[in-house]
C-alpha atoms as a PDB file:
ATOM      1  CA  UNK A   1      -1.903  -5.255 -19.787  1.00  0.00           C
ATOM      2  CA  UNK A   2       0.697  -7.891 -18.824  1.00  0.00           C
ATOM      3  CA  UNK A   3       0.755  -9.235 -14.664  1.00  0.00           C
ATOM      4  CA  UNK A   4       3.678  -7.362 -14.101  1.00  0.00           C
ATOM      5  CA  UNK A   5       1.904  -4.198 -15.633  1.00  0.00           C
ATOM      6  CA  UNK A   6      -1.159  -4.888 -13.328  1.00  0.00           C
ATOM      7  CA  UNK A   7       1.422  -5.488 -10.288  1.00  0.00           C
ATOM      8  CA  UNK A   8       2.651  -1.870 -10.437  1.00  0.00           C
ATOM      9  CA  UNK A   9      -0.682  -0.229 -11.091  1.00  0.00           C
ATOM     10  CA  UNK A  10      -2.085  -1.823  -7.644  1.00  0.00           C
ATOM     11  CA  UNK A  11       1.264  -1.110  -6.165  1.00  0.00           C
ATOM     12  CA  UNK A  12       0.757   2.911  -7.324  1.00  0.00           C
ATOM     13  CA  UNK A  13      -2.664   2.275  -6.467  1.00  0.00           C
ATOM     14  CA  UNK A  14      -2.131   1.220  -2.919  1.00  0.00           C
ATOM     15  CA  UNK A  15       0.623   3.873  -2.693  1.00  0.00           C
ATOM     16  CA  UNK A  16      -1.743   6.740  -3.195  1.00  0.00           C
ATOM     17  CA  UNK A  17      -4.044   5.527  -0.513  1.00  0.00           C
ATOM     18  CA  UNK A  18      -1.450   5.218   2.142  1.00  0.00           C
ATOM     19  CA  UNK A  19      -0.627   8.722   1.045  1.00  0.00           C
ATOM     20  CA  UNK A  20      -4.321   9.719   1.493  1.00  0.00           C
ATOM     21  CA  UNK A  21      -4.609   8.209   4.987  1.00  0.00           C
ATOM     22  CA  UNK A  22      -0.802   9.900   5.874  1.00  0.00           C
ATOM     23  CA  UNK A  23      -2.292  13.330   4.682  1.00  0.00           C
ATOM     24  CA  UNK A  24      -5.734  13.205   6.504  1.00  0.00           C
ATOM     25  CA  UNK A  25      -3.383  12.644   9.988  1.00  0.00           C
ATOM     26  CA  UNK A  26      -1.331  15.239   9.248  1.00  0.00           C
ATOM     27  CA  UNK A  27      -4.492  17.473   8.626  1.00  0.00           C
ATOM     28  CA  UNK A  28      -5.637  16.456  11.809  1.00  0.00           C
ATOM     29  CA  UNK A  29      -8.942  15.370  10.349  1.00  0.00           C
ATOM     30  CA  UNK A  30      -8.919  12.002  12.641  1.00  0.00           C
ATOM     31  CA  UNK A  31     -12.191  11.977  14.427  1.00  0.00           C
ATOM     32  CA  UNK A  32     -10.434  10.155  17.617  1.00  0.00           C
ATOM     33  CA  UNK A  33      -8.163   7.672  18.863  1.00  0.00           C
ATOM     34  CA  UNK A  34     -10.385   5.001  17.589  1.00  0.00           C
ATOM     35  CA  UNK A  35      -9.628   6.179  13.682  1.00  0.00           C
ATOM     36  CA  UNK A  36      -6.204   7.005  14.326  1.00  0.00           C
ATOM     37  CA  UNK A  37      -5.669   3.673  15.141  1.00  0.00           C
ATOM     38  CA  UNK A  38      -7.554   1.693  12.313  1.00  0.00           C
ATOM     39  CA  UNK A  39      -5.718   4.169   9.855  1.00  0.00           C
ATOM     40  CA  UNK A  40      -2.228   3.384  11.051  1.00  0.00           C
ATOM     41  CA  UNK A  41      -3.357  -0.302  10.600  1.00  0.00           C
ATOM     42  CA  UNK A  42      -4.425  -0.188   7.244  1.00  0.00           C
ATOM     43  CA  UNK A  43      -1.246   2.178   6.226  1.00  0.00           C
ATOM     44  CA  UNK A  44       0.542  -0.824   7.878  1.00  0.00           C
ATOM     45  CA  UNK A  45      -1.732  -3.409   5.853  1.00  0.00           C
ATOM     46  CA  UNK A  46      -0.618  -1.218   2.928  1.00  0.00           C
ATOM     47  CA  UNK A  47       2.816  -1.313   3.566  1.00  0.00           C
ATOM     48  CA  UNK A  48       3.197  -5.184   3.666  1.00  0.00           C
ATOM     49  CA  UNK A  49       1.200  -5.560   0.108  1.00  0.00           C
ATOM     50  CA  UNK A  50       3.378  -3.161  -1.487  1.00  0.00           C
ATOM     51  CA  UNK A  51       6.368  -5.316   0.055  1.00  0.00           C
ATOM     52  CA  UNK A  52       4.798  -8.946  -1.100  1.00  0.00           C
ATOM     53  CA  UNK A  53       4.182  -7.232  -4.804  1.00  0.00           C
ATOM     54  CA  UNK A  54       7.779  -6.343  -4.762  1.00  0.00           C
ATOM     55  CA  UNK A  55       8.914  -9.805  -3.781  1.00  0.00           C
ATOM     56  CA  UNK A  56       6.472 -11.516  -6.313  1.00  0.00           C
ATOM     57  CA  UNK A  57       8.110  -8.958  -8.890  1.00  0.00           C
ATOM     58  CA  UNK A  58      11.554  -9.660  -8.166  1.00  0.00           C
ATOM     59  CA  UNK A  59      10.517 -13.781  -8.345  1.00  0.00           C
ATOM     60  CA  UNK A  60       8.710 -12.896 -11.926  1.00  0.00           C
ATOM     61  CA  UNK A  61      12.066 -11.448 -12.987  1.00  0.00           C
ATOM     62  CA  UNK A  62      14.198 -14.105 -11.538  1.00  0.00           C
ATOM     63  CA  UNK A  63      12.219 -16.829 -13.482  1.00  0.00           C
ATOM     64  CA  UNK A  64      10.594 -17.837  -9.572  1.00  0.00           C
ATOM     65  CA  UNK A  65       7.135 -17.939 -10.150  1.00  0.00           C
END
């Protein structure tokens, strides 16, 4: 497995656990406020790695890194 091969697995990897958290709120299966916050953080958290392993892609294509 190549980096950019590794790159997209975490990326599908992190994916799936933002959509894990998303479907536990919609549920309603958040114990409190407490939780709700902390998993809205992390989805956020999530978020920004997916964005930095689409930069670092787009630098691996352009020759960048």
């Amino acid at each position: 497995m190549n980096t950019i091969e590794l790159l997209k697995k975490i990326k599908l990897n992190l994916k799936e656990t933002k959509s894990a958290i998303a479907e536990k709120m919609v549920e309603g299966r958040e114990t409190d406020f407490n939780s709700y916050q902390k998993d809205v953080g992390i989805a956020q958290g999530l978020d920004n790695a997916c964005s930095i392993i689409d930069e670092t892609l787009n630098k691996l294509d352009d020759g960048d890194v």
